[in-house]
Protein backbone atom coordinates (compact mmCIF):
# COMPACT_ATOMS: atom_id res chain seq x y z
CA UNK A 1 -91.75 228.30 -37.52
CA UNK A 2 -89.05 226.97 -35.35
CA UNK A 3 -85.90 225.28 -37.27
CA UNK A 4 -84.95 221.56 -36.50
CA UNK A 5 -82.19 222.40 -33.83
CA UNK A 6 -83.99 224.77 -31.94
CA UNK A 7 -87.69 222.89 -32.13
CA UNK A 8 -85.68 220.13 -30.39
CA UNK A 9 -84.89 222.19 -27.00
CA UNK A 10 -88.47 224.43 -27.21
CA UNK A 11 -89.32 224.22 -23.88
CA UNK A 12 -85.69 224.21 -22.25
CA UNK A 13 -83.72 226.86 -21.26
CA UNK A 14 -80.21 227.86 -20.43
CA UNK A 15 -79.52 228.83 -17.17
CA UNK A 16 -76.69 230.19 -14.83
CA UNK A 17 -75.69 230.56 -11.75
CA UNK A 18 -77.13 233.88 -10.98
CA UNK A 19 -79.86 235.03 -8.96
CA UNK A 20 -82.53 236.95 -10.56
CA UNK A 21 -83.72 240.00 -8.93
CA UNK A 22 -87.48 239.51 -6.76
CA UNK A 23 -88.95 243.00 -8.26
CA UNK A 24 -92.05 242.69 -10.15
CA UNK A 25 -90.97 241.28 -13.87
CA UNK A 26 -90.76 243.84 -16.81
CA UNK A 27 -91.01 242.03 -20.00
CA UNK A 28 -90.19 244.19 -23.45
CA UNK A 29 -90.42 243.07 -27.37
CA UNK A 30 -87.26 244.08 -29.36
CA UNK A 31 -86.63 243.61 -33.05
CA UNK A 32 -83.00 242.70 -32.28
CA UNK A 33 -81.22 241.95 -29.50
CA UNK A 34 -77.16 241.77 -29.35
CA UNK A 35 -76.13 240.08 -26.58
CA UNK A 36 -72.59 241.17 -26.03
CA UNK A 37 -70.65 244.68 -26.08
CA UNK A 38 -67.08 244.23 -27.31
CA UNK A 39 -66.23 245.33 -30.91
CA UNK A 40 -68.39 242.91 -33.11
CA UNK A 41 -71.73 244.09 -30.43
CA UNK A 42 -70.48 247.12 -31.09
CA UNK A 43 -70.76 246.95 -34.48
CA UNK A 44 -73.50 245.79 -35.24
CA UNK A 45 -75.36 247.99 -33.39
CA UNK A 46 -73.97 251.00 -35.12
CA UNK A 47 -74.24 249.72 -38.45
CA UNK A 48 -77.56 248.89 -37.70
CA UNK A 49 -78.61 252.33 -36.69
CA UNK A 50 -76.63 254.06 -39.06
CA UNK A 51 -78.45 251.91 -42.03
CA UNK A 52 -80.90 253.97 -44.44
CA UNK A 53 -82.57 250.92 -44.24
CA UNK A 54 -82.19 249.06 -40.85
CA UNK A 55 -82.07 252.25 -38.52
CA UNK A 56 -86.11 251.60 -37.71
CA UNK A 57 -85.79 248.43 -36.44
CA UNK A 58 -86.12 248.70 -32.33
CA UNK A 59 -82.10 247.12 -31.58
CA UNK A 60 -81.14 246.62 -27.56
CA UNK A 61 -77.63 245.71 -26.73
CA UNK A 62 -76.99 243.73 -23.41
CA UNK A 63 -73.27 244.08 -22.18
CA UNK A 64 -72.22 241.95 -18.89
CA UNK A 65 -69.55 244.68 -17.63
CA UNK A 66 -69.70 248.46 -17.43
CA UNK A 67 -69.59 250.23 -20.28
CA UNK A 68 -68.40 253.31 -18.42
CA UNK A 69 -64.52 252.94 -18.92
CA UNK A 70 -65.80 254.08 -22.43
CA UNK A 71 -66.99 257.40 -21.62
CA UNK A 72 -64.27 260.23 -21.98
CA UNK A 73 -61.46 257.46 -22.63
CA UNK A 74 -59.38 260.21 -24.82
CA UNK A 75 -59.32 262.21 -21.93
CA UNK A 76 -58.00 260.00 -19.93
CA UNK A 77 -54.98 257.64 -21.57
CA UNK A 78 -52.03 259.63 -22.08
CA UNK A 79 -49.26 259.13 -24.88
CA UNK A 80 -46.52 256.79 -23.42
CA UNK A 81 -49.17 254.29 -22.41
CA UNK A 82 -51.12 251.78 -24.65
CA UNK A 83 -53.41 249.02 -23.48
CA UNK A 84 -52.44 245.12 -24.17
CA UNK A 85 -55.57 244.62 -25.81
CA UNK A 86 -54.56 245.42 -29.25
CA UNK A 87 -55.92 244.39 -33.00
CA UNK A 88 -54.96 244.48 -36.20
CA UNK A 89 -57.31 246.34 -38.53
CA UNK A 90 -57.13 245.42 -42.10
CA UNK A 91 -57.53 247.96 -44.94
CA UNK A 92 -61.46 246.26 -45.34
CA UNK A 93 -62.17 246.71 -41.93
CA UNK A 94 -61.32 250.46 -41.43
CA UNK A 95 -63.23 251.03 -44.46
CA UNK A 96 -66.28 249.23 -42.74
CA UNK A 97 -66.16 251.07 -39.99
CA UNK A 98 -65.85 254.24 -42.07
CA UNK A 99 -69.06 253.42 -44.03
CA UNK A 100 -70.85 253.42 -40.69
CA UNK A 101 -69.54 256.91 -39.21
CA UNK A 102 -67.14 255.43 -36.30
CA UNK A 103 -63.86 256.23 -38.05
CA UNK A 104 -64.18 259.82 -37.32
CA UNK A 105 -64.76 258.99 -33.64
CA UNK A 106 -61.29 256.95 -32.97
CA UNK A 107 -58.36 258.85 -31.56
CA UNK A 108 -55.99 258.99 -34.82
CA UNK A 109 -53.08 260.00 -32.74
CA UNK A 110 -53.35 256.12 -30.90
CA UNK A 111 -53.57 254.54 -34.52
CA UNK A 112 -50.40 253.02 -36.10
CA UNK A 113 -50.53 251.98 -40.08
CA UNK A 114 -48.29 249.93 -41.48
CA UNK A 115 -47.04 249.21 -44.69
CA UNK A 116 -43.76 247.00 -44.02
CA UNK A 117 -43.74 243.66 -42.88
CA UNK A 118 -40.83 241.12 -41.77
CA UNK A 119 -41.59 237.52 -41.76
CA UNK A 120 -38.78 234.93 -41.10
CA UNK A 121 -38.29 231.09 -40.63
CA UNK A 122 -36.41 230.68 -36.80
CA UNK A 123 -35.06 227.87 -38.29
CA UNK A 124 -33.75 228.24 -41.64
CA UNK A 125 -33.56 232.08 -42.01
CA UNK A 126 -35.83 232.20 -45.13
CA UNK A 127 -37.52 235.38 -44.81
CA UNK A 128 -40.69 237.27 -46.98
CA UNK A 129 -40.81 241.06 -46.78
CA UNK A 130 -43.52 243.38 -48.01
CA UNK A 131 -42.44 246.58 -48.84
CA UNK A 132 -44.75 249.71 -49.26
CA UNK A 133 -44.09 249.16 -52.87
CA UNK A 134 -45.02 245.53 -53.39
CA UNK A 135 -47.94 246.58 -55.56
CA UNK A 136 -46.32 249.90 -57.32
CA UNK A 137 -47.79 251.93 -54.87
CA UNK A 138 -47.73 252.75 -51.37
CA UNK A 139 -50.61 250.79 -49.61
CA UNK A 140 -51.22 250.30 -45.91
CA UNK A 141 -50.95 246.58 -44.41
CA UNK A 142 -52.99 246.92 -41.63
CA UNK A 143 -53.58 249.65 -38.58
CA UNK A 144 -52.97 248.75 -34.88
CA UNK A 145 -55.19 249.97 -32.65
CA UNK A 146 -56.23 249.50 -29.09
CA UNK A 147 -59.31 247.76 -28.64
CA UNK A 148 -60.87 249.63 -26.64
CA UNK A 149 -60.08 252.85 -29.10
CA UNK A 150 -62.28 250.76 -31.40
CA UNK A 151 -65.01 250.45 -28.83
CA UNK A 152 -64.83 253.94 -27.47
CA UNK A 153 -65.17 255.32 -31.29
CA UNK A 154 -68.35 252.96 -31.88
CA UNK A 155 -70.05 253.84 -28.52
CA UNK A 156 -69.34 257.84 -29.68
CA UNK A 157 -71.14 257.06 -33.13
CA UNK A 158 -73.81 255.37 -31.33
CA UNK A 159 -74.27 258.35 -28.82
CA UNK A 160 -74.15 260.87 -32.10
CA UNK A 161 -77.24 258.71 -33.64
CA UNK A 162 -79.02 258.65 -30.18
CA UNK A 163 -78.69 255.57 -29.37
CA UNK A 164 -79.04 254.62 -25.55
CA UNK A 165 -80.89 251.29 -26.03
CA UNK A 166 -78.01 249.69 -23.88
CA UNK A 167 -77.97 247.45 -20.53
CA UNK A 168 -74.45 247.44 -19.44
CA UNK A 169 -73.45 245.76 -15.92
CA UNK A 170 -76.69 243.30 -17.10
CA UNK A 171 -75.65 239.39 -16.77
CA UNK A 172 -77.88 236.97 -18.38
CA UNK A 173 -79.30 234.67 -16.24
CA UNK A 174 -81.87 233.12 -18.88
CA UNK A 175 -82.32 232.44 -22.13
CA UNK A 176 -85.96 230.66 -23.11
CA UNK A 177 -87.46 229.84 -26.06
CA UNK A 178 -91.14 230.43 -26.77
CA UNK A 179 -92.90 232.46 -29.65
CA UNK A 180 -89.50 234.27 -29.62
CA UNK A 181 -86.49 233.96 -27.50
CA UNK A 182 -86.77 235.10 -24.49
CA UNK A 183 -83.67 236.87 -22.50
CA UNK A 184 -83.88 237.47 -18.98
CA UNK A 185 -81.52 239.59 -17.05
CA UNK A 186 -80.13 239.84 -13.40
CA UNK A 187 -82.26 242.88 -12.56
CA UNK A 188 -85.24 241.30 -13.42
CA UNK A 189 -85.87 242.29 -17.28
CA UNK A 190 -87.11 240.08 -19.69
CA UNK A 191 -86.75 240.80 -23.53
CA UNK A 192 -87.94 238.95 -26.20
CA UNK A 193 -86.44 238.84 -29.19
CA UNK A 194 -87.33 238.76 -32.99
CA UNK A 195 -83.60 238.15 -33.62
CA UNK A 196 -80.98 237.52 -31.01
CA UNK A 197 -77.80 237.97 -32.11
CA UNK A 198 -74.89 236.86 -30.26
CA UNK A 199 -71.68 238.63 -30.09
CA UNK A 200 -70.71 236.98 -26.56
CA UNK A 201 -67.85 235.65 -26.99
CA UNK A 202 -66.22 232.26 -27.64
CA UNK A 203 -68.03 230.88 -24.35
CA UNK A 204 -71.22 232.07 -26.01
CA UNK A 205 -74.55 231.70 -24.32
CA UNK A 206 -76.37 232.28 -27.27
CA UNK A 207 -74.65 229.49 -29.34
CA UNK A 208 -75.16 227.03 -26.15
CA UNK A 209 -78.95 227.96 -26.15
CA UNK A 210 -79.25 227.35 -30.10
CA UNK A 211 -77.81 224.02 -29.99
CA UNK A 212 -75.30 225.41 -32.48
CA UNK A 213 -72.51 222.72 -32.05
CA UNK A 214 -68.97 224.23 -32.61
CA UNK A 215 -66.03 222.51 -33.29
CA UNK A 216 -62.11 222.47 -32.95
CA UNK A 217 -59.33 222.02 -30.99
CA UNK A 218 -56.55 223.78 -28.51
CA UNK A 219 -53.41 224.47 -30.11
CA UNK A 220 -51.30 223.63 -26.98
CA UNK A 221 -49.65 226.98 -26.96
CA UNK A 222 -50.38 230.20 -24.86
CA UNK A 223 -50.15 233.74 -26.26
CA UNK A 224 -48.04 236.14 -23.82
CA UNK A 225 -48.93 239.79 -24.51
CA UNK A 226 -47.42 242.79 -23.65
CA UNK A 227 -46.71 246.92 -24.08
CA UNK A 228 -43.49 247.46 -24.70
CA UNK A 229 -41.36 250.90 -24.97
CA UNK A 230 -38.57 250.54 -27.72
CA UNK A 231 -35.12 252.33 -27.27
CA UNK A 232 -35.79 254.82 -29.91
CA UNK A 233 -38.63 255.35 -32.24
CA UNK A 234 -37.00 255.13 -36.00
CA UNK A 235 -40.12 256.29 -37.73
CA UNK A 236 -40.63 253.26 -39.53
CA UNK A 237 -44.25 251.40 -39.62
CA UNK A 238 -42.60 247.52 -39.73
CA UNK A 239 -44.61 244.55 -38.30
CA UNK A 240 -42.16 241.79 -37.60
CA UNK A 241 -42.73 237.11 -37.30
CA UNK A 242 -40.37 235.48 -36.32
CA UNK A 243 -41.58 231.76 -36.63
CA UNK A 244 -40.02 229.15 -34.05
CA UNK A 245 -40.92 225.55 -33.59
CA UNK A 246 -42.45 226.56 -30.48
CA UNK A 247 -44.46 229.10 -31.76
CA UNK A 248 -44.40 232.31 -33.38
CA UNK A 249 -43.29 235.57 -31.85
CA UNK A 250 -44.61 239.08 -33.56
CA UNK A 251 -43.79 242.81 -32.45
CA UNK A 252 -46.39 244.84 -34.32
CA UNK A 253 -45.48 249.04 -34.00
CA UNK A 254 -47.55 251.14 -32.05
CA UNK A 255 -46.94 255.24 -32.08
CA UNK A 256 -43.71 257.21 -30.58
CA UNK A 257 -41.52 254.18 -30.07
CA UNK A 258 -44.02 251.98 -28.83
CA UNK A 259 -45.20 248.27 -29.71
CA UNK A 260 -47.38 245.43 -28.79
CA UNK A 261 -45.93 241.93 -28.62
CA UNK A 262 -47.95 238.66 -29.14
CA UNK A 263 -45.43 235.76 -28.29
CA UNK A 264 -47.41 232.27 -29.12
CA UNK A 265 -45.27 230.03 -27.22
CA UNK A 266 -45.63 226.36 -24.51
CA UNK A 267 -47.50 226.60 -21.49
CA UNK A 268 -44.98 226.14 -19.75
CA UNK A 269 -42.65 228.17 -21.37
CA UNK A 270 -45.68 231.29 -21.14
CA UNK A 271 -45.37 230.89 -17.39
CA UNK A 272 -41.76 231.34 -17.32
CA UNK A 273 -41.61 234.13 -19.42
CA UNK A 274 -44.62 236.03 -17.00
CA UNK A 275 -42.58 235.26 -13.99
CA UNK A 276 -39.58 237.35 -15.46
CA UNK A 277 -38.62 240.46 -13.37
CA UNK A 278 -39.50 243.19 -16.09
CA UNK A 279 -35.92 244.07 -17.29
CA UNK A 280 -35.36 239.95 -18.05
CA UNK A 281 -38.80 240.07 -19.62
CA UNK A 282 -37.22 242.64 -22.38
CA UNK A 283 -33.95 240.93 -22.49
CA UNK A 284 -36.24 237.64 -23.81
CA UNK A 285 -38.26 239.45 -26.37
CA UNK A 286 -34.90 240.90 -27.65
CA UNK A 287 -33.21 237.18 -27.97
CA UNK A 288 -36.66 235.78 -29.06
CA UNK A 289 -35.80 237.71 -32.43
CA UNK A 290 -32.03 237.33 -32.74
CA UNK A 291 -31.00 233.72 -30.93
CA UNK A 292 -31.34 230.42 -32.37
CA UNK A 293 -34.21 228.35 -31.23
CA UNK A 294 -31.46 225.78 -29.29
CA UNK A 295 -30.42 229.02 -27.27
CA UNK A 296 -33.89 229.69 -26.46
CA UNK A 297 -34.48 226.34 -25.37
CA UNK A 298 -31.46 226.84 -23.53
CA UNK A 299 -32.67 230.08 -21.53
CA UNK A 300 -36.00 228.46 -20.73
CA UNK A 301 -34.57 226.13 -18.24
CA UNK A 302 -33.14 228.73 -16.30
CA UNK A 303 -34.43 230.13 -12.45
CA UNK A 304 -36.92 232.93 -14.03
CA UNK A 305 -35.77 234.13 -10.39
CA UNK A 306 -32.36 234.32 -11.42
CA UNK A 307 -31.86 237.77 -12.94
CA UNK A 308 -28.30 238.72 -13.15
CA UNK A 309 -27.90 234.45 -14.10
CA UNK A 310 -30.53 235.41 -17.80
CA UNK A 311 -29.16 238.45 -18.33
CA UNK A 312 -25.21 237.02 -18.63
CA UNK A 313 -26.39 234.06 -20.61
CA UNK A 314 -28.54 236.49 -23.01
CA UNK A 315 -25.40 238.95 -23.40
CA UNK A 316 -22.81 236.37 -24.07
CA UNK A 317 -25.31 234.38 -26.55
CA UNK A 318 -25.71 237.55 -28.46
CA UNK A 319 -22.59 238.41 -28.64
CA UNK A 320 -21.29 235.14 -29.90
CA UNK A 321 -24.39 235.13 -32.71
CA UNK A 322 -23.72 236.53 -36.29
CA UNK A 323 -26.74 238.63 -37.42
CA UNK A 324 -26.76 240.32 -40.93
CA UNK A 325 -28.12 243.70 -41.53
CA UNK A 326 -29.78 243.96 -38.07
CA UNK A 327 -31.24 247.69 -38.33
CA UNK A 328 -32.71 246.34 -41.34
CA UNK A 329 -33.95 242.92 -40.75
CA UNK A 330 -34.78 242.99 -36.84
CA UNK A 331 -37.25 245.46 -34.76
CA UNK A 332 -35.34 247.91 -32.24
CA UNK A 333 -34.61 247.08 -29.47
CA UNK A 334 -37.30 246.41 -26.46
CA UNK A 335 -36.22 249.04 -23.34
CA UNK A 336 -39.29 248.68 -20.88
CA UNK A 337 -42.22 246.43 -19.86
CA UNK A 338 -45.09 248.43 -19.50
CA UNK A 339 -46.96 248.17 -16.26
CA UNK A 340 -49.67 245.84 -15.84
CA UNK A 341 -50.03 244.86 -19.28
CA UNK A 342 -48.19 241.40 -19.57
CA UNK A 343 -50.24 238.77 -20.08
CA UNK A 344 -51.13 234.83 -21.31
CA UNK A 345 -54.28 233.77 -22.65
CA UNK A 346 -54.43 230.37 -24.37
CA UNK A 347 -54.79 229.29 -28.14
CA UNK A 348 -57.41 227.46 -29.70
CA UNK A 349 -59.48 227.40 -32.93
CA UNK A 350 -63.41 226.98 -33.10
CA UNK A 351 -65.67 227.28 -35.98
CA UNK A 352 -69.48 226.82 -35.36
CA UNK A 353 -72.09 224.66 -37.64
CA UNK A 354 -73.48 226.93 -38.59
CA UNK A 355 -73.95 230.68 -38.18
CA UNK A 356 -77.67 230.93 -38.00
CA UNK A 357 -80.95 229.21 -36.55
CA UNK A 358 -84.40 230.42 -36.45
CA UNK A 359 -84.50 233.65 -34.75
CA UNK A 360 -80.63 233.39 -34.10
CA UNK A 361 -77.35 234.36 -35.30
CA UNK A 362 -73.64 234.19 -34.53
CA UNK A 363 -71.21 237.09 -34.94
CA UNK A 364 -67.33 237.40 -33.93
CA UNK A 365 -65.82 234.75 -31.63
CA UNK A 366 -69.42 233.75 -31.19
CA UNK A 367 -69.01 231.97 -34.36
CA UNK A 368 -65.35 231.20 -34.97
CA UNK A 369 -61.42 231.30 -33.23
CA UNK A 370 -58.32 231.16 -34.12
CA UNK A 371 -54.70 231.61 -33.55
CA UNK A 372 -53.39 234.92 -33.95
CA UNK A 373 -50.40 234.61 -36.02
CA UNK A 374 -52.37 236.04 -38.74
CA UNK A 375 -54.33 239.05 -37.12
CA UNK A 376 -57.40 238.15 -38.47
CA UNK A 377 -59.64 237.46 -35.38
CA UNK A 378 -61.27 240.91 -35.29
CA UNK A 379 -61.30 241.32 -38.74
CA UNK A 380 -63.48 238.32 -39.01
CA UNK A 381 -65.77 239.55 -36.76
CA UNK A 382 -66.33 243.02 -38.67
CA UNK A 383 -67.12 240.95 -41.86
CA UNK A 384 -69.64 239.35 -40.02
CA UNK A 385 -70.95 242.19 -38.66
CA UNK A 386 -70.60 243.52 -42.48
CA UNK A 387 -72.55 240.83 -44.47
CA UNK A 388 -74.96 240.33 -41.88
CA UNK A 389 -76.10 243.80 -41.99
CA UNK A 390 -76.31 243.20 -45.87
CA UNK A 391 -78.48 240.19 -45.40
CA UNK A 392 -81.12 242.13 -42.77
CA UNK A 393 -81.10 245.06 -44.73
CA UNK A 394 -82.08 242.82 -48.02
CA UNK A 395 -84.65 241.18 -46.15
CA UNK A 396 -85.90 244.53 -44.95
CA UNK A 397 -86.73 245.27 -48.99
CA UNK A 398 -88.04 242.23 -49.74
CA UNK A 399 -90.49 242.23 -46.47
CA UNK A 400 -89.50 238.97 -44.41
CA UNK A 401 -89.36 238.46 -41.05
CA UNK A 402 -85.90 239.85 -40.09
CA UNK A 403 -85.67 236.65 -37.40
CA UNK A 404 -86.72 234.29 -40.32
CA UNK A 405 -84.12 231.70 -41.64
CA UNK A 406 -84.96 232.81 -44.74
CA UNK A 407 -84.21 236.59 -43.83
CA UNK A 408 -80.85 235.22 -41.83
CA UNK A 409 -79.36 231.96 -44.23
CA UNK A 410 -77.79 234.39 -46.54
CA UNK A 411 -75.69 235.73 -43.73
CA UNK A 412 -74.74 231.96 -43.23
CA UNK A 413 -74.04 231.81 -46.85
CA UNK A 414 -71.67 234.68 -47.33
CA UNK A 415 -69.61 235.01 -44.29
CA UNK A 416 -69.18 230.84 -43.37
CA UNK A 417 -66.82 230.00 -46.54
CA UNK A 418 -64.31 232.64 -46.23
CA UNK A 419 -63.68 231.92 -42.70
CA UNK A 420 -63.62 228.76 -43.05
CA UNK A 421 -60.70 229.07 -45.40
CA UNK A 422 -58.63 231.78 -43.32
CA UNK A 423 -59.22 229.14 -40.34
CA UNK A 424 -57.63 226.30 -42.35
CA UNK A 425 -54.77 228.85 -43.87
CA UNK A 426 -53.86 229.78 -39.90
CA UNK A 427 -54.18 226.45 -39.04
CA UNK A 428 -52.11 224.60 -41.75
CA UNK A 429 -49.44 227.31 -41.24
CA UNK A 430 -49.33 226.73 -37.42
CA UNK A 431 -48.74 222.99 -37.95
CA UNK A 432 -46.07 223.59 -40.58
CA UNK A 433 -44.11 226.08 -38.47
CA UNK A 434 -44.33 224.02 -35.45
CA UNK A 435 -41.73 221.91 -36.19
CA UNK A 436 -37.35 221.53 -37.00
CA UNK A 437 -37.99 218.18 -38.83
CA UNK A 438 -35.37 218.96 -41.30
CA UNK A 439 -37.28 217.68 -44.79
CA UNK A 440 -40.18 220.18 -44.07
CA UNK A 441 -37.87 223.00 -42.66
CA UNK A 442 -36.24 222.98 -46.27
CA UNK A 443 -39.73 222.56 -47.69
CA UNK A 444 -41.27 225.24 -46.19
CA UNK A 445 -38.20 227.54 -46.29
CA UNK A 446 -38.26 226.69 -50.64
CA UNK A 447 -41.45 227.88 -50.74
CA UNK A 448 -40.79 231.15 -48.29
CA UNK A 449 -37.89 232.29 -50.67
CA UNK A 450 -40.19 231.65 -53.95
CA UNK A 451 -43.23 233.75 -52.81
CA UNK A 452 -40.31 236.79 -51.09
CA UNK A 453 -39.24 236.36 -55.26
CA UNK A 454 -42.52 237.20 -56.86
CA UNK A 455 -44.37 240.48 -56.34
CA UNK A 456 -46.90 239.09 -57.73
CA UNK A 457 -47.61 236.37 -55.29
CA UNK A 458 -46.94 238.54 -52.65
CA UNK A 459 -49.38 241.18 -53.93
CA UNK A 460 -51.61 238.23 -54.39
CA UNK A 461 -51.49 237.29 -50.23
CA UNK A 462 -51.69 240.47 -49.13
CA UNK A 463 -54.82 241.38 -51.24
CA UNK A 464 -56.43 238.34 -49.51
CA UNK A 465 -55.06 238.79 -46.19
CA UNK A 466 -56.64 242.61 -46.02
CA UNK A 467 -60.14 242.03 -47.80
């Protein structure tokens, strides 16, 4: 039986500006289908075939690019290099992907846990630091990891289960519904689906086909990314936030004197900074921790063409700003830009209806965005991937139709409320950082030095930031 949303487009389908192959149509029946092959696709599939329970049920994963970069990717990425596309894994997450056997499959040498982490006000100064001791014990933070170490150690679990069920290089030019939805793909292939789950992305064309409205806004800010090589690597695992009014800039540590940069800044200011010649690029991240905001406002008018012009200005500013305890409070400093991995991507939050419809579900950006200031993008996705496998496998047991909104609403259930409050927690502390208005700079920075004062609290928000 079809729900309410979906009865109302039977009939219609979704389609794209692709042309569909003239071969002779091949039409296949699937239990589940995962449209989508990044790290929540991923996922899914392994947990599903690496469930006691769920490893029967007949999953295909569709993937729009190839899937090949995955294949000996160890072999091939070398030490001094790491990719832009970086997450932060919380302590939950790892132990997720543990549970389903991909751990073991992720190059451990590319993996860097933290347990220190530096959080300031550009404004006021007020600072919160956990410690590895914040809780009596030595407990990790979070792990940074490439992305596509996270892929390349699912798609190695999958291969070790005998998995192959995968159409990589496969756009979808079709979605329709009937009995079941129907997916059709560029080569020709139709597959109808029990469940189709989608994993696509935050341009999802499994939400648009479900009539799933999803809701939010842009944020008005772009996110510059980069590798970076530090001058030295001083051994310690720190992740540092430097909150400024326009935006927040973060250096999280990667292995041997490496990091990864996320700098949420203006538009217009995220051009500027990508039109830097490399060395001025480093300069920047290097005053984006250490100058006053009015400096930085300063530098941002200059000719990005203007080298020698930044690099003066930068110098002098520093040396004519007073910073306390800088080996202690302040990340090392940024030597190189590594090649081909700056880039700007903008900011927005979205959070869908709902996560389910008859014979549909949402996983991963599919389902929700938000800003990264607090690294839990990815995360959110894997809890998804987590409960929903809980709700299939329960179904399994109790002998419903694993497409059923029975079968899927306690997926809904579980997984909706707590992102829904990390979305509003991200986006309440974006608004409150994004401004100088001196009442709520003193408000905010009261509040800053009471938490940084209690272990307890701070225990508190880092138990809820890594579950």
């Amino acid at each position: 039986m079809l729900s309410r949303k979906v009865g109302i487009i039977a009939g219609l389908s979704l389609r794209f500006n692709s042309t569909v192959a003239q071969n002779a149509v091949k039409r296949v029946q699937k239990d589940v289908v995962i449209v989508g092959g990044g790290p929540a696709g991923l996922s899914l599939a392994t947990a599903l075939k690496s469930s006691p329970i769920a490893s029967g049920l007949d999953v295909t994963l569709i993937e729009g690019q190839s899937m090949d970069r995955l294949k000996g990717w160890k072999d091939r990425v070398t030490s001094d290099k790491y990719e832009n596309r970086v997450s932060s894994l919380t302590p939950r997450s790892v132990r997720f992907l543990q549970r389903i056997g991909a751990w073991d499959h992720v190059a451990q040498d590319r993996v860097m846990p933290y347990d220190e982490m530096k959080v300031w006000d550009g404004v006021s100064g007020s600072r919160i630091e956990f410690d590895p001791f914040y809780d009596g014990e030595t407990t990790e933070i979070a792990y940074m990891i490439e992305n596509s170490n996270i892929q390349q150690g699912l798609s190695e679990r999958l291969n070790s289960l005998g998995f192959n069920d995968i159409h990589d290089s496969a756009k979808v030019t079709e979605i329709r519904q009937g009995n079941w939805p129907t997916v059709v793909l560029d080569n020709g292939l139709e597959i109808e689906a029990r469940l189709l789950v989608g994993c696509d992305g935050q341009q999802s064309p499994v939400r648009m086909f479900s009539g799933i409205e999803s809701r939010g806004w842009d944020y008005g800010r772009f996110g510059v990314v980069a590798s970076l090589d530090l001058e030295y690597d001083n051994s310690r695992a720190v992740a540092y936030q430097r909150f400024l009014p326009s935006g927040p800039i973060a250096m999280l540590p990667m292995p041997e004197g490496h990091a990864t940069l996320v700098w949420s800044t203006l538009p217009e200011r995220a051009k500027w900074l990508q039109q830097l010649e490399p060395k001025a690029f480093c300069a920047m991240v290097n005053a984006g921790f250490r100058l006053e905001p009015v400096d930085l406002d300063y530098l941002h008018k200059m000719d990005p063409a203007d080298t020698a012009a930044i690099f003066d200005e930068i110098n002098w500013r520093l040396d004519n700003t007073p910073i306390e305890d800088e080996v202690n409070n302040l990340p090392v400093y940024v030597e190189n830009l590594q090649e081909n991995t700056r880039a700007g991507f903008p900011m927005r939050m979205r959070h869908a209806d709902t996560y389910v419809e008859e014979r549909i579900a949402l996983v991963g950006d599919a389902a929700h965005a938000t800003h990264p200031l607090a690294g839990q993008g990815l995360n959110m996705g894997q809890r998804d991937v987590e409960f929903l496998l809980e709700a299939l496998e329960t179904a399994i047991g109790r002998g419903l139709d694993i497409g059923s909104l029975m079968a899927l609403e306690p997926y809904w259930k579980s997984a909706y409320l707590p992102n829904h409050l990390k979305l509003g927690v991200v986006d309440k502390l974006h608004a409150l950082y994004s401004t100088d208005f001196w009442p709520v700079v003193q408000l905010r920075s009261v509040g800053l030095s009471m938490v940084n004062s209690s272990d307890f609290l701070k225990s508190l928000l880092i138990r809820q930031a890594s579950n």
